[in-house]
Every structure is written in structure tokens, then in C-alpha cells.
PDB file of N, CA and C in Angstrom:
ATOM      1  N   UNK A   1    -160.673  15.037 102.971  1.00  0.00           N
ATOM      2  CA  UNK A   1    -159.730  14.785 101.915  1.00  0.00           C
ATOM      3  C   UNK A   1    -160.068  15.696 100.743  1.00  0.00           C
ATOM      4  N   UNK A   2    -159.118  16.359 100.011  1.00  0.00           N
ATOM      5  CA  UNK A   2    -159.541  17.063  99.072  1.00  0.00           C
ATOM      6  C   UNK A   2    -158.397  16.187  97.862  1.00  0.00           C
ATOM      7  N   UNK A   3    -159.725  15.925  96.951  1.00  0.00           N
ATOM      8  CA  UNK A   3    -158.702  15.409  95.392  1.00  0.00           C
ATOM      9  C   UNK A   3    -158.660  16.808  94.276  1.00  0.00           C
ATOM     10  N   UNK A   4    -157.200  16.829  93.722  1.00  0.00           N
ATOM     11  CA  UNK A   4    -157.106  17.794  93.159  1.00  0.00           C
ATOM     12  C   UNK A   4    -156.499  17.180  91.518  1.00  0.00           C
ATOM     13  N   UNK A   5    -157.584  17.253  91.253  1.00  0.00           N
ATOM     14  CA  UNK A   5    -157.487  16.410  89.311  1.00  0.00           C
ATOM     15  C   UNK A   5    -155.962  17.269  88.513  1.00  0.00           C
ATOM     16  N   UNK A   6    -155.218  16.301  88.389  1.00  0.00           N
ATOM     17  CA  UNK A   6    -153.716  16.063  87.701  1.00  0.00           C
ATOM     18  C   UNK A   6    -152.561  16.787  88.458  1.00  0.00           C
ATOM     19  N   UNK A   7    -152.884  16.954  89.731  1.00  0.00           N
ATOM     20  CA  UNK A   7    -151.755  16.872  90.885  1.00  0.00           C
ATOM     21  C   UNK A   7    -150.928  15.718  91.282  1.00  0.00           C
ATOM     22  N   UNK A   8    -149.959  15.792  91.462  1.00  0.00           N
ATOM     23  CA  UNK A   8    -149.628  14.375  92.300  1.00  0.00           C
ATOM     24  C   UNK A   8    -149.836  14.572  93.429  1.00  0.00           C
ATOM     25  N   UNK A   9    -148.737  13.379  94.383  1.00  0.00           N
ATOM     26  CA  UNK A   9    -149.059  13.153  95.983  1.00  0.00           C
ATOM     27  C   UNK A   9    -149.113  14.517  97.058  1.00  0.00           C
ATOM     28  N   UNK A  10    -148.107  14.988  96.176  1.00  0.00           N
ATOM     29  CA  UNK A  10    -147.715  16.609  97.291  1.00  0.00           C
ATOM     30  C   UNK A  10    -147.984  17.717  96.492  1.00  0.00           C
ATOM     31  N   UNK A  11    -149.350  18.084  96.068  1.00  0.00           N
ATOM     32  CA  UNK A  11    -149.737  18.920  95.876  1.00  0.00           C
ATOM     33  C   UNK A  11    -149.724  20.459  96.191  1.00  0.00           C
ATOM     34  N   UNK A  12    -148.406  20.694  95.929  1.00  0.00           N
ATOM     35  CA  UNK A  12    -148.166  22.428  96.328  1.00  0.00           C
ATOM     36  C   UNK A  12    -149.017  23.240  95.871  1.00  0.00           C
ATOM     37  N   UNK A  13    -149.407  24.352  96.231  1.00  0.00           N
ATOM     38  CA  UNK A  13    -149.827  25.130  96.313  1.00  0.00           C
ATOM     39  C   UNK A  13    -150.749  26.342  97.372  1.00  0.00           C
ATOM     40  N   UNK A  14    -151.174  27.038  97.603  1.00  0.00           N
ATOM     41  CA  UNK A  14    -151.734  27.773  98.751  1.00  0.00           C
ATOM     42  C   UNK A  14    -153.100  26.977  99.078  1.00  0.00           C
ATOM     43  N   UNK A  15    -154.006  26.904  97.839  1.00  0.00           N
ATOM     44  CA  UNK A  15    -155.116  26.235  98.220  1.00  0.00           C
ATOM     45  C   UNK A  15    -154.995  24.753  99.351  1.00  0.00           C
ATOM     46  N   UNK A  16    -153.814  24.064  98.944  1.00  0.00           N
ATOM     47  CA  UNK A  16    -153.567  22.812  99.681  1.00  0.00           C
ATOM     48  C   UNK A  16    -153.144  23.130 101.306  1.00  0.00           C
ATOM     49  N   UNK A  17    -151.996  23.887 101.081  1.00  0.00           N
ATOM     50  CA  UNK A  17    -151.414  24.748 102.446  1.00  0.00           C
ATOM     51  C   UNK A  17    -152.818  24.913 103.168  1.00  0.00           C
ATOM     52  N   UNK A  18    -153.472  26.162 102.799  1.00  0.00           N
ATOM     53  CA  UNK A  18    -154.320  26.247 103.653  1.00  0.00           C
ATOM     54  C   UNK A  18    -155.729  25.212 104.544  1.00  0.00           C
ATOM     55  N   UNK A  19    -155.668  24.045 103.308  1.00  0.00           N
ATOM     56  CA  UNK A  19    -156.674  23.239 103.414  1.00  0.00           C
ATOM     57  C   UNK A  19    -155.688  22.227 105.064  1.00  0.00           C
ATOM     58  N   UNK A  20    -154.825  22.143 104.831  1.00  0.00           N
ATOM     59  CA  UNK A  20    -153.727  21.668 106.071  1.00  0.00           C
ATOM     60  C   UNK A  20    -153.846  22.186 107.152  1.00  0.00           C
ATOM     61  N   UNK A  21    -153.828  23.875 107.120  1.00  0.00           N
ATOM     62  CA  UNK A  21    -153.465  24.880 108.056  1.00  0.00           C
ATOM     63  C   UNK A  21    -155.101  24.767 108.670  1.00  0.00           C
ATOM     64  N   UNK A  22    -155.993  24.604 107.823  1.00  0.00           N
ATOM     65  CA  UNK A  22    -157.244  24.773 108.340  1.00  0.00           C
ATOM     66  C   UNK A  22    -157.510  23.264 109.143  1.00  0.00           C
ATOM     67  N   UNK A  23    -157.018  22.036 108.669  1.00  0.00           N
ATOM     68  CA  UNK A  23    -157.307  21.073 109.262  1.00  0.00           C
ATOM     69  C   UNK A  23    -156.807  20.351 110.660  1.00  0.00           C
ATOM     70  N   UNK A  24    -155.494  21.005 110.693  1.00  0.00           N
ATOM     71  CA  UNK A  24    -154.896  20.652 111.949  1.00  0.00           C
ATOM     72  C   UNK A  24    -155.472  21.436 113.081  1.00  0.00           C
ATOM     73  N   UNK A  25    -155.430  23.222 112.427  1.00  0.00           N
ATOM     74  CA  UNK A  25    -156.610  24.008 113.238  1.00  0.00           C
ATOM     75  C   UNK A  25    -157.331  23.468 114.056  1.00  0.00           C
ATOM     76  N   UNK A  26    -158.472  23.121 113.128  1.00  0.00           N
ATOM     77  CA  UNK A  26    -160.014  22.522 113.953  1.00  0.00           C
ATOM     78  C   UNK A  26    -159.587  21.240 114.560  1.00  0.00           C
ATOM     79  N   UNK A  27    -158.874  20.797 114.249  1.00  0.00           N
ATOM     80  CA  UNK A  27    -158.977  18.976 115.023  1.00  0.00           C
ATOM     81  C   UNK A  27    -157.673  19.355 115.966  1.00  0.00           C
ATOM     82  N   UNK A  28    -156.710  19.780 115.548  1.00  0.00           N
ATOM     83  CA  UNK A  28    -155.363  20.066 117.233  1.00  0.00           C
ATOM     84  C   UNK A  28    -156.108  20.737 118.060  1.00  0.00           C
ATOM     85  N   UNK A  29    -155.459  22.029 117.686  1.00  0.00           N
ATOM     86  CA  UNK A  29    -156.343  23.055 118.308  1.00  0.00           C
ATOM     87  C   UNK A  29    -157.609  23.255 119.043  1.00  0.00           C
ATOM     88  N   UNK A  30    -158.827  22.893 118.273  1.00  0.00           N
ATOM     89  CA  UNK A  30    -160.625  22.616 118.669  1.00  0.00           C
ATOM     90  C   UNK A  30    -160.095  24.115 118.443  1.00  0.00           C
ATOM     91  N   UNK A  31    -160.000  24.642 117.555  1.00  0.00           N
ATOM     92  CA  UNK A  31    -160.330  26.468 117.078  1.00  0.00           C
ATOM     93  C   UNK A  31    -160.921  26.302 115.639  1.00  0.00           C
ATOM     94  N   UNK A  32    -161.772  27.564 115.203  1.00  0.00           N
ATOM     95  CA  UNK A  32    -161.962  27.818 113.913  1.00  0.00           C
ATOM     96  C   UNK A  32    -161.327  28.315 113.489  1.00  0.00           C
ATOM     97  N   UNK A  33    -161.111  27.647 111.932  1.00  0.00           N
ATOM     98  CA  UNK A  33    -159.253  28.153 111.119  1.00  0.00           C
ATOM     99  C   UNK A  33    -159.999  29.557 110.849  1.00  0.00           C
ATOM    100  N   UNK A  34    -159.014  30.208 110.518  1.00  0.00           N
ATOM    101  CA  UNK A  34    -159.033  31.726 110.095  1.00  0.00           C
ATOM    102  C   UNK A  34    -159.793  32.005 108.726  1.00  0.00           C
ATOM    103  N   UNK A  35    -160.452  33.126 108.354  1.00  0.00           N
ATOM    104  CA  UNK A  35    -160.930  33.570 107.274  1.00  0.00           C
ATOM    105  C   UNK A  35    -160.082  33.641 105.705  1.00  0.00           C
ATOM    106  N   UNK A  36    -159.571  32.919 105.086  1.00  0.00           N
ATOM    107  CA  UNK A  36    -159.169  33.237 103.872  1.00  0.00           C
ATOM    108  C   UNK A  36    -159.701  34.220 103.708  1.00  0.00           C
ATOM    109  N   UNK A  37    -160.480  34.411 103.109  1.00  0.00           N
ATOM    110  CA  UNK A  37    -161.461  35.561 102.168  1.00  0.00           C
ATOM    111  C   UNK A  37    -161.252  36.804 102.507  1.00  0.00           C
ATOM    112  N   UNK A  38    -161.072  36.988 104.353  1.00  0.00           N
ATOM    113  CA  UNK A  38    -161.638  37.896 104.828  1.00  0.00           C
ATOM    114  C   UNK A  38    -159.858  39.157 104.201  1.00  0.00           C
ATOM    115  N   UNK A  39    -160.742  40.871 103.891  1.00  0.00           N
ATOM    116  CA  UNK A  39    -159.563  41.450 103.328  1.00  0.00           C
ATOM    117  C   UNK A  39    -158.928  41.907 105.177  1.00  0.00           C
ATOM    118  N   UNK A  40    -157.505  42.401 104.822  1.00  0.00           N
ATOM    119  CA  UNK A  40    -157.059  43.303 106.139  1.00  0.00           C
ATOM    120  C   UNK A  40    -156.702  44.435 105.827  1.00  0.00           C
ATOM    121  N   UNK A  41    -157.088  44.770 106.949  1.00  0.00           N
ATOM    122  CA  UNK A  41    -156.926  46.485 106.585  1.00  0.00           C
ATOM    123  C   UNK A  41    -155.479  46.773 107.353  1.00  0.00           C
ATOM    124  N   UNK A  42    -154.840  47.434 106.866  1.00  0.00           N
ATOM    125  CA  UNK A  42    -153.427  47.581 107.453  1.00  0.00           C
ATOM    126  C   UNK A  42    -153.161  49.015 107.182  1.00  0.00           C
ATOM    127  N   UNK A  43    -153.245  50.278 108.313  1.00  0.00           N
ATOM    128  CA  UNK A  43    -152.981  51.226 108.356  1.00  0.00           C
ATOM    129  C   UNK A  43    -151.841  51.787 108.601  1.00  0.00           C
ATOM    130  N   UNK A  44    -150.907  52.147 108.337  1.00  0.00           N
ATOM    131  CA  UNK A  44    -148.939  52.637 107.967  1.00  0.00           C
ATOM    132  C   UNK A  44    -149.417  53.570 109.242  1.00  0.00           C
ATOM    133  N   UNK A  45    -148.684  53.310 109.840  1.00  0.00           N
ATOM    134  CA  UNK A  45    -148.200  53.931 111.360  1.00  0.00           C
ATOM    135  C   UNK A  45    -147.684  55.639 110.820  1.00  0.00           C
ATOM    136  N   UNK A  46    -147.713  56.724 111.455  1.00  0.00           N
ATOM    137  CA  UNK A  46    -147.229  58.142 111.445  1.00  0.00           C
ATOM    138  C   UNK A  46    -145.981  57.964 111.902  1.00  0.00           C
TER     139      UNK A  46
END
């Protein structure tokens, strides 16, 4: 559970999203959620 001081019930934002995206992850799935942090490198095709 994450409490987020003077949010209400449906706390939008990315931090929440991802805290979701990461939780259904590990417990549906049995995978490790993906790296936030990590940067991507994205090279433009010729």
C-alpha cells in the first residue's frame, strides 16, 4: 500500500500508475516490473 499525504482515493499521477503497473506485474504475472530509472537509448533509423 502506498499512502500519499493530501491525495484523495484515486490518486493520479505516474508515481501511482506505476506503483499499479509494478504490482499487478509481480503478483499476475510472477515477472519483475520494469526499471523506471533505467534511461533508453533510442537510435533514429538511416
Amino acid at each position: 500500500m502506498v499512502y500519499v499525504p493530501g491525495a484523495d482515493h484515486g490518486a493520479p499521477g505516474i508515481f501511482t500508475e506505476r506503483k499499479l503497473v509494478d504490482f499487478f506485474v509481480r503478483n499476475v504475472f510472477g515477472q519483475d516490473p520494469p526499471n523506471w530509472n533505467a534511461t533508453s537509448t533510442h537510435f533514429p533509423s538511416s
